[in-house]
C-alpha atoms as a PDB file:
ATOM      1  CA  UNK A   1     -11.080  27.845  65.343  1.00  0.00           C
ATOM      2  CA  UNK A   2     -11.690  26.403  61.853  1.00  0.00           C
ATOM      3  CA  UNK A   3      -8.965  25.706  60.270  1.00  0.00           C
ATOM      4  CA  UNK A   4     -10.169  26.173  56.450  1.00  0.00           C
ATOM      5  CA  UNK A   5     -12.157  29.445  57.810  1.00  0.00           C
ATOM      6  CA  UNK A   6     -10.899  32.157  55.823  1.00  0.00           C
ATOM      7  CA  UNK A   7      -8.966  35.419  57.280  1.00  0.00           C
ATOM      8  CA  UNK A   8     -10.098  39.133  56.189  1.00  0.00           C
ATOM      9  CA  UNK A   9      -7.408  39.580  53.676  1.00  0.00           C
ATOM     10  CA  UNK A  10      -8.200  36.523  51.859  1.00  0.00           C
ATOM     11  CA  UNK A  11      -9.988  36.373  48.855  1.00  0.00           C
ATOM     12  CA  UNK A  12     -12.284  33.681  46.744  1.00  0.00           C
ATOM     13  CA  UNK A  13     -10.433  33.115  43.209  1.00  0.00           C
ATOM     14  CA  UNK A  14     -13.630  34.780  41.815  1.00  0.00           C
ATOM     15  CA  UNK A  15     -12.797  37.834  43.378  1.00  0.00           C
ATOM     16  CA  UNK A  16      -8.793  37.553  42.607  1.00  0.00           C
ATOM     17  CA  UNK A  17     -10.254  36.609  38.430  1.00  0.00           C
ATOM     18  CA  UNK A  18     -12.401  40.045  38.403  1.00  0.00           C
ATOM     19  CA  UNK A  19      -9.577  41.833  39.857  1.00  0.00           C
ATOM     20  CA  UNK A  20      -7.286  40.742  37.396  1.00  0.00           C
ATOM     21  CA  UNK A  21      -9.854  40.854  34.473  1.00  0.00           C
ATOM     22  CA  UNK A  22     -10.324  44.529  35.613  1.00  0.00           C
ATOM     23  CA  UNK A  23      -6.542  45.272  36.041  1.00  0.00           C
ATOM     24  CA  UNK A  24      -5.356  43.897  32.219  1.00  0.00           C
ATOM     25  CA  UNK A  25      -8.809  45.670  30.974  1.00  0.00           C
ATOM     26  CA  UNK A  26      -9.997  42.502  29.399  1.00  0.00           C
ATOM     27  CA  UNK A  27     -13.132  42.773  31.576  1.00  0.00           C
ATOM     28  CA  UNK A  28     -14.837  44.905  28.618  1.00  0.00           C
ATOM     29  CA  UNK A  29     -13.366  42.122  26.056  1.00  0.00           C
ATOM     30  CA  UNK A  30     -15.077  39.663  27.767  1.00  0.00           C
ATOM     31  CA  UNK A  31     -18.231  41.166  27.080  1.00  0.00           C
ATOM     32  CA  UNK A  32     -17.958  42.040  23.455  1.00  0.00           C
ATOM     33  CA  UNK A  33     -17.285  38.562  22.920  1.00  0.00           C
ATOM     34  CA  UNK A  34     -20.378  37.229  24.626  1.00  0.00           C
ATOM     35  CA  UNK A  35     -22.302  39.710  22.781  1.00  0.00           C
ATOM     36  CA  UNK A  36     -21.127  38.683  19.556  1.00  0.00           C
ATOM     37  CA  UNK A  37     -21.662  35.227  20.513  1.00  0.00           C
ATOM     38  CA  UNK A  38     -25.350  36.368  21.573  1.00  0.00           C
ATOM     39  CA  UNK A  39     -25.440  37.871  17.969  1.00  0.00           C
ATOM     40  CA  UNK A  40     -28.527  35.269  16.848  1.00  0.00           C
ATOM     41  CA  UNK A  41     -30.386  35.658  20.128  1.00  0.00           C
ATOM     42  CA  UNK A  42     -30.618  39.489  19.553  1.00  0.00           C
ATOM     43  CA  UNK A  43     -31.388  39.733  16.173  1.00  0.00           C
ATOM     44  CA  UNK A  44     -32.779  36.149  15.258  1.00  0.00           C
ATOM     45  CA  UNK A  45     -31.451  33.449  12.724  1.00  0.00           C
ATOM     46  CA  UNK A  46     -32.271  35.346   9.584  1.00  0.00           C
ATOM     47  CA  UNK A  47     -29.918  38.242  10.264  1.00  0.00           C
ATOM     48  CA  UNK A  48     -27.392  35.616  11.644  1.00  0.00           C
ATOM     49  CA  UNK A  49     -27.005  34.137   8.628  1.00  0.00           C
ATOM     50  CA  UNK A  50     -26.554  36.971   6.479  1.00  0.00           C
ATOM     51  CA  UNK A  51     -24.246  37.951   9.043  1.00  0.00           C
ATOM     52  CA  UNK A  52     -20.427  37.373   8.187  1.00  0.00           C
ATOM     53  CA  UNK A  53     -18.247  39.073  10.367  1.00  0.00           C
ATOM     54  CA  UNK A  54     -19.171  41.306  13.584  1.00  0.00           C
ATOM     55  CA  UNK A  55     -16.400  43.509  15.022  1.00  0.00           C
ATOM     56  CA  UNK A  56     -16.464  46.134  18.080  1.00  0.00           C
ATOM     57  CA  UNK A  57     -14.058  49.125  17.870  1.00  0.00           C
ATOM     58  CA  UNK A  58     -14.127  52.385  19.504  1.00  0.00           C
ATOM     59  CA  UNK A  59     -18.123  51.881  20.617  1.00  0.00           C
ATOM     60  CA  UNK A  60     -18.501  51.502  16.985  1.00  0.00           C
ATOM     61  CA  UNK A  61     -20.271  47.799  15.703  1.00  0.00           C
ATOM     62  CA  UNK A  62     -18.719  46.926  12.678  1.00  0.00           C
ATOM     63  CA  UNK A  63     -20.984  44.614  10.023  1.00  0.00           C
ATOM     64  CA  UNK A  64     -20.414  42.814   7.477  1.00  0.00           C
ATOM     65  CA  UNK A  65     -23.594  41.223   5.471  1.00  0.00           C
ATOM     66  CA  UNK A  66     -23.459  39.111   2.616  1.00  0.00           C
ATOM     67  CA  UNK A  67     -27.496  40.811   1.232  1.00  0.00           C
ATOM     68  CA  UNK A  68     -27.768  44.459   0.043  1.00  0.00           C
ATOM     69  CA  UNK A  69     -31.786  43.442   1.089  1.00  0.00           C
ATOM     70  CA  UNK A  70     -30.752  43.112   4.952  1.00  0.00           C
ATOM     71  CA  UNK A  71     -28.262  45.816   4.918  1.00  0.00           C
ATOM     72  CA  UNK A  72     -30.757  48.173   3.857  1.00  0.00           C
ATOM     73  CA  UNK A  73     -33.657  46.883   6.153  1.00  0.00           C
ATOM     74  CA  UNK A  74     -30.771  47.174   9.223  1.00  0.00           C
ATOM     75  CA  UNK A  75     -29.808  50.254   8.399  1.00  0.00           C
ATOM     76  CA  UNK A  76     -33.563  51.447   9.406  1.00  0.00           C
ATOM     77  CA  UNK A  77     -33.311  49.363  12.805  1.00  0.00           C
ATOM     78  CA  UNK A  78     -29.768  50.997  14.037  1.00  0.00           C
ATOM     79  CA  UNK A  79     -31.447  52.488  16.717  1.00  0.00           C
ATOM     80  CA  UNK A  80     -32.874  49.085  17.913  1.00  0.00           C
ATOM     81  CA  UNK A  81     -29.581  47.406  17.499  1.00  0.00           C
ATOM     82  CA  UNK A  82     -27.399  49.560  19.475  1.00  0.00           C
ATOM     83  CA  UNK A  83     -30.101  49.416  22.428  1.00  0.00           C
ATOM     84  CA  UNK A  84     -30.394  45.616  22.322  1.00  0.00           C
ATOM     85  CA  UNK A  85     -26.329  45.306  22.488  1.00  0.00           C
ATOM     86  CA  UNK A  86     -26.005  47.843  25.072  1.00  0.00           C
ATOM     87  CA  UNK A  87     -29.142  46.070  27.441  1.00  0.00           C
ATOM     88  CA  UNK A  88     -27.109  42.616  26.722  1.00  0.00           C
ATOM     89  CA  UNK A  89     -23.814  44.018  27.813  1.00  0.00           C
ATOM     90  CA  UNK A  90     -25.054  45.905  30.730  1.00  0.00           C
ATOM     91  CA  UNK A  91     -23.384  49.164  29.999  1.00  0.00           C
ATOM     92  CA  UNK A  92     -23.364  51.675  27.194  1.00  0.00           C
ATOM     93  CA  UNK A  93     -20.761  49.013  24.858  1.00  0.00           C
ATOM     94  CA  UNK A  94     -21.695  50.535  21.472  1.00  0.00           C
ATOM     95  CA  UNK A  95     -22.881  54.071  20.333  1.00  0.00           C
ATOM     96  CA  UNK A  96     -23.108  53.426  16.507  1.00  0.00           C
ATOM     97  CA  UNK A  97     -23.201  50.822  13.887  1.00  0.00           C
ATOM     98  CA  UNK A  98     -21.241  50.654  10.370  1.00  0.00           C
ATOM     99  CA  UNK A  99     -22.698  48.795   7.721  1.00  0.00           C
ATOM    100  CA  UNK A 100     -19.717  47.314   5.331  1.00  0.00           C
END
């Protein structure tokens, strides 16, 4: 028998990571940080750089812009930026968007 083969009730530190991840809910943390990190990628360098702060509460997507312009032109797109998010994070992460 191999003496590095692993038994049944063993478990790769992958699997013991999700686990825990999953346990401490930060699984769902994870994810709204790689979205927001994603933020130029999804809505291209123009919008990134008016963008000054992104924040995720509640299933809400909280933006701040630094142009009144791209606010407004946003506001029209909501629709288009909840679905890209939600496609990115692989589940239903936001349901609105706030425009500060």
């Amino acid at each position: 028998m191999n003496e590095f083969k692993r038994s049944s009730n063993q478990a790769t530190i992958g699997e013991l990571i999700e686990k825990l991840m999953k346990a401490y809910r930060l699984d769902g943390k994870l994810k709204e940080m790689d979205v927001i990190a994603a933020w130029e990628e999804m809505m291209g360098k123009a919008v990134a750089t008016r963008t000054k702060d992104i924040q995720i509460r509640n299933k809400t997507l909280f933006l701040t812009l630094d142009s009144s312009v791209m606010r407004e032109e946003l506001m029209y797109g909501k629709t288009i930026i909840i679905q890209r998010i939600n496609e990115k994070a692989g589940f239903e992460m936001i349901s609105d968007v706030y425009f500060g």
